[in-house]
Protein backbone atom coordinates (compact mmCIF):
# COMPACT_ATOMS: atom_id res chain seq x y z
CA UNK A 1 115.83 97.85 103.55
CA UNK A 2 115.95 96.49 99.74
CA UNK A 3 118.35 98.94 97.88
CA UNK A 4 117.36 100.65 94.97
CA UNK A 5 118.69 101.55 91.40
CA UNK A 6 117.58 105.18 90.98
CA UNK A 7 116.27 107.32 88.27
CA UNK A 8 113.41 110.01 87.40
CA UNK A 9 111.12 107.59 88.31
CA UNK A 10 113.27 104.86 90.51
CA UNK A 11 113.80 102.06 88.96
CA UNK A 12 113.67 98.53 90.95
CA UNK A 13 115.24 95.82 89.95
CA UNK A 14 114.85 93.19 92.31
CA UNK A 15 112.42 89.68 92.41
CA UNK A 16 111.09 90.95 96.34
CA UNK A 17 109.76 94.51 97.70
CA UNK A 18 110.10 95.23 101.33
CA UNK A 19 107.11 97.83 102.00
CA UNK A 20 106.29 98.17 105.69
CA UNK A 21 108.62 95.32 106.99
CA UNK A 22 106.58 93.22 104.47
CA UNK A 23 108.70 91.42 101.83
CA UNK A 24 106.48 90.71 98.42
CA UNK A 25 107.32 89.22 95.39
CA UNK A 26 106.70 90.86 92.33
CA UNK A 27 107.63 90.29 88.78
CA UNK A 28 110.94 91.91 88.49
CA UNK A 29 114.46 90.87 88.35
CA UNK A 30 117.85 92.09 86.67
CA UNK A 31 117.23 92.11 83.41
CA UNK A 32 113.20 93.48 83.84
CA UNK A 33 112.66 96.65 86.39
CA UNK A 34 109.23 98.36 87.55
CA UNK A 35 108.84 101.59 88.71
CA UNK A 36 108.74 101.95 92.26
CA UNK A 37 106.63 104.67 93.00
CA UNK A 38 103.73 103.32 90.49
CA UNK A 39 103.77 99.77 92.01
CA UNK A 40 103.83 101.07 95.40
CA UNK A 41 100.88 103.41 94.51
CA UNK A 42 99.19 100.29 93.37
CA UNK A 43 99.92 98.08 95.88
CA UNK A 44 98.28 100.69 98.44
CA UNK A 45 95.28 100.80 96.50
CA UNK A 46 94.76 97.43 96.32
CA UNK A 47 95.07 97.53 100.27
CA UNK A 48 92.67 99.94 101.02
CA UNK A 49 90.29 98.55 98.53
CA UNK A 50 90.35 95.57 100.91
CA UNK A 51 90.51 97.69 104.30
CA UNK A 52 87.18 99.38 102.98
CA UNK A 53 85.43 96.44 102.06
CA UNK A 54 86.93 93.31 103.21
CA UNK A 55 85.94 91.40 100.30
CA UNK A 56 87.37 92.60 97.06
CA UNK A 57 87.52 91.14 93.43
CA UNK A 58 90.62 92.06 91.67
CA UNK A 59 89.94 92.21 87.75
CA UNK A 60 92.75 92.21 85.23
CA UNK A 61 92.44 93.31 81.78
CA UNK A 62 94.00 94.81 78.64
CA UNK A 63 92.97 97.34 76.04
CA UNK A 64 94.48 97.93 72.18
CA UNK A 65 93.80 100.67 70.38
CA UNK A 66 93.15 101.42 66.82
CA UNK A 67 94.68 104.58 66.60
CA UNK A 68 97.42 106.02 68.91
CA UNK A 69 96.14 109.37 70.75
CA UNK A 70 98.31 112.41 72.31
CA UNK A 71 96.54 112.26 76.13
CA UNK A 72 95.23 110.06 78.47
CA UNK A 73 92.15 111.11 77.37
CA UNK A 74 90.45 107.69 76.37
CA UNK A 75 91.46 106.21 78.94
CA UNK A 76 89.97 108.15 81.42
CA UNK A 77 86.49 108.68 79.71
CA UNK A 78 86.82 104.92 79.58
CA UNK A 79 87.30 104.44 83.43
CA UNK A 80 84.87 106.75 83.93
CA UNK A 81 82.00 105.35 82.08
CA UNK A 82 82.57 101.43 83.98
CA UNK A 83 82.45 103.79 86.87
CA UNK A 84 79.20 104.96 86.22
CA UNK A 85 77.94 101.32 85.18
CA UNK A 86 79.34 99.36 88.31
CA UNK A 87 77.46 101.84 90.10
CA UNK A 88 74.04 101.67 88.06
CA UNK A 89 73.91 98.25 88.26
CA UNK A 90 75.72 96.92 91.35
CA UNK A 91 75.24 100.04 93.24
CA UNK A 92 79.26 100.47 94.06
CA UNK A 93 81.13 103.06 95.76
CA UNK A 94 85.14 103.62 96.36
CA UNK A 95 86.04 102.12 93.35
CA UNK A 96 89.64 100.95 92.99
CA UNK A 97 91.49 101.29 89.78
CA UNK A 98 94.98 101.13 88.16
CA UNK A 99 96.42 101.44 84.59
CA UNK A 100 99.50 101.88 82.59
CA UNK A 101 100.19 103.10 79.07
CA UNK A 102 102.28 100.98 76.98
CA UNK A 103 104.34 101.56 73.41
CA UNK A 104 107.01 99.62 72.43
CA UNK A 105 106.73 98.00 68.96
CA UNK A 106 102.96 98.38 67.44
CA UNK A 107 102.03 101.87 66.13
CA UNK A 108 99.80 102.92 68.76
CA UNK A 109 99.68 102.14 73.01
CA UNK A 110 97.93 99.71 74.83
CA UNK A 111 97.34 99.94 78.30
CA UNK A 112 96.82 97.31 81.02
CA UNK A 113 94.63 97.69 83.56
CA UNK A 114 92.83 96.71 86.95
CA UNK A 115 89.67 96.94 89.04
CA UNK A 116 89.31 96.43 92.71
CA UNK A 117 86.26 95.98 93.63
CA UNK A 118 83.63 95.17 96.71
CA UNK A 119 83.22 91.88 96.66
CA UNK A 120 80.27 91.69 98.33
CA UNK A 121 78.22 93.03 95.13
CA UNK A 122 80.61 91.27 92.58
CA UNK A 123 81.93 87.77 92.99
CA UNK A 124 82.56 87.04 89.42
CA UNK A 125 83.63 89.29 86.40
CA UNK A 126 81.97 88.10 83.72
CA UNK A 127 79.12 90.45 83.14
CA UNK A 128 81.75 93.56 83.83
CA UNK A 129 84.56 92.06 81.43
CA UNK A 130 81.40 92.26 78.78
CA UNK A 131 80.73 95.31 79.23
CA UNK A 132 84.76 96.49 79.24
CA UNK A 133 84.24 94.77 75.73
CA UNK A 134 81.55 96.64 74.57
CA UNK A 135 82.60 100.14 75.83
CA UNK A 136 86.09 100.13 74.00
CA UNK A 137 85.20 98.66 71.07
CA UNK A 138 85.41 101.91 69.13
CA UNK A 139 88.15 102.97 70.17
CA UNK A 140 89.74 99.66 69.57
CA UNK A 141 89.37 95.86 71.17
CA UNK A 142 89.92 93.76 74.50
CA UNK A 143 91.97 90.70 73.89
CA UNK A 144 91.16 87.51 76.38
CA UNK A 145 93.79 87.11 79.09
CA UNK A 146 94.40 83.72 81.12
CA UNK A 147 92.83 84.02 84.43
CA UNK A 148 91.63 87.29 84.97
CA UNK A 149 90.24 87.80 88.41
CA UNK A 150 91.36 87.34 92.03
CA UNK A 151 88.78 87.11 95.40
CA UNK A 152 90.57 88.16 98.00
CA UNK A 153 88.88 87.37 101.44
CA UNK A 154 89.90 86.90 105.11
CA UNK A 155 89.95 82.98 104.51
CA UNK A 156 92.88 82.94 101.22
CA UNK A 157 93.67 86.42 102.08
CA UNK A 158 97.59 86.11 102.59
CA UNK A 159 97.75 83.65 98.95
CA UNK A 160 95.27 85.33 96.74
CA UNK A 161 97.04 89.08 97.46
CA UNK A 162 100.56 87.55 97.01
CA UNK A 163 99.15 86.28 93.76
CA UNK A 164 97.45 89.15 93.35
CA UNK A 165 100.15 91.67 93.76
CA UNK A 166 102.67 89.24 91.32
CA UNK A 167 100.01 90.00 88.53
CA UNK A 168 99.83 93.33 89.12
CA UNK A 169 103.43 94.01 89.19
CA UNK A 170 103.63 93.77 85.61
CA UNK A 171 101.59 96.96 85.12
CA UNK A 172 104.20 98.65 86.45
CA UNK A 173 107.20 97.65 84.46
CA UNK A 174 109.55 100.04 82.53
CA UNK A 175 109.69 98.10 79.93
CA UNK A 176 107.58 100.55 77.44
CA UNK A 177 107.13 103.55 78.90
CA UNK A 178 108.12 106.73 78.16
CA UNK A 179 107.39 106.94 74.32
CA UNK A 180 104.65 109.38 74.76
CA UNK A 181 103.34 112.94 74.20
CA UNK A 182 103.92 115.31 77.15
CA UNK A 183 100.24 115.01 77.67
CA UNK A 184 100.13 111.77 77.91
CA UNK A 185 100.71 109.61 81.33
CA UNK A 186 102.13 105.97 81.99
CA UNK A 187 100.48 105.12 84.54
CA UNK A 188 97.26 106.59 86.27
CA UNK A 189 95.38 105.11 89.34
CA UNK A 190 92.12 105.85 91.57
CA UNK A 191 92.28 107.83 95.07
CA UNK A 192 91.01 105.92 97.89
CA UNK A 193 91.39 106.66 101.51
CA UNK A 194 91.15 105.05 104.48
CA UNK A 195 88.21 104.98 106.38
CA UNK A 196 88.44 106.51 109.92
CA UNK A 197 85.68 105.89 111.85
CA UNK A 198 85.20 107.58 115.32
CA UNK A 199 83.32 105.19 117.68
CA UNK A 200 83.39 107.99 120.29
CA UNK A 201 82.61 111.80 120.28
CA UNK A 202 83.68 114.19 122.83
């Protein structure tokens, strides 16, 4: 097993992860650490977004605010209300999700953040990243980022989810976090479960 450099919130500070005899690269290395438990969290997420659906599309964004703010507050409103309009319009349930709150320079956080989603009722992002746009303007603005969205299927499964899990790696690093209010959180993510399904009853 990978060793560790340990803190509050173990720090990692290695270029692969070994979860579940799986080795993964991620974007880490000696001089740039994530958090452990956060990419892990996200990682599994991502997983049984795919377990559930078998067709996911993995949507990266970012989000800059005008004004810096003493809870997660925003951001969780924010989730909430794309949550309520992927599933008015594209009829969606189990909704994946991960974020983390960033502060390093700039006067107020930012926070980067990710959608997993079935990909059998969303194939392409565009019509969601315009309404990301439209619901946090504001409260601040969505810069453009280079390729935003991964399909993960049974055919590329094994390359897009490598790729997948690189990108989302960064959410996770140390690198600004921490500078926050003690109501505030880095990182937040959604709560899926595995399906069980009993095929017999007794």
């Amino acid at each position: 097993m990978i060793k560790t450099k340990q803190d509050r919130k173990t720090r990692y500070f290695k270029e692969y992860l070994e979860i579940n005899n799986e080795l993964i690269k991620i974007n880490s290395g000696e001089n740039k650490g994530v958090h452990l438990k956060s990419l892990t969290r996200i990682i599994d997420q991502l997983d049984i977004a795919y377990s559930i659906h078998k067709r996911i599309l993995v949507v990266r964004f970012d989000l800059h605010l005008k004004h810096c703010t003493p809870n997660s507050e925003v951001i969780s409103n924010f989730i909430k209300k794309i949550k309520q309009w992927l599933c008015r319009n594209y009829k969606m349930k189990h909704i994946g999700y991960a974020w983390a709150r960033e502060k390093e320079r700039a006067k107020t956080q930012h926070y980067h953040c990710a959608f997993f989603l079935d990909g059998d009722r969303m194939q392409h992002p565009g019509k969601l990243i315009k309404q990301i746009k439209e619901t946090w303007a504001d409260h601040g603005h969505a810069p453009v980022i280079k390729s935003p969205y991964y399909f993960i299927h049974k055919h590329n499964y094994e390359e897009e989810r490598a790729e997948a899990i690189y990108r989302l790696s960064y959410l996770a690093k140390t690198r600004g976090k921490g500078y926050r209010g003690s109501q505030a959180k880095d990182y937040g993510s959604s709560r899926l479960k595995t399906r069980v399904i009993n095929e017999y009853k007794f």
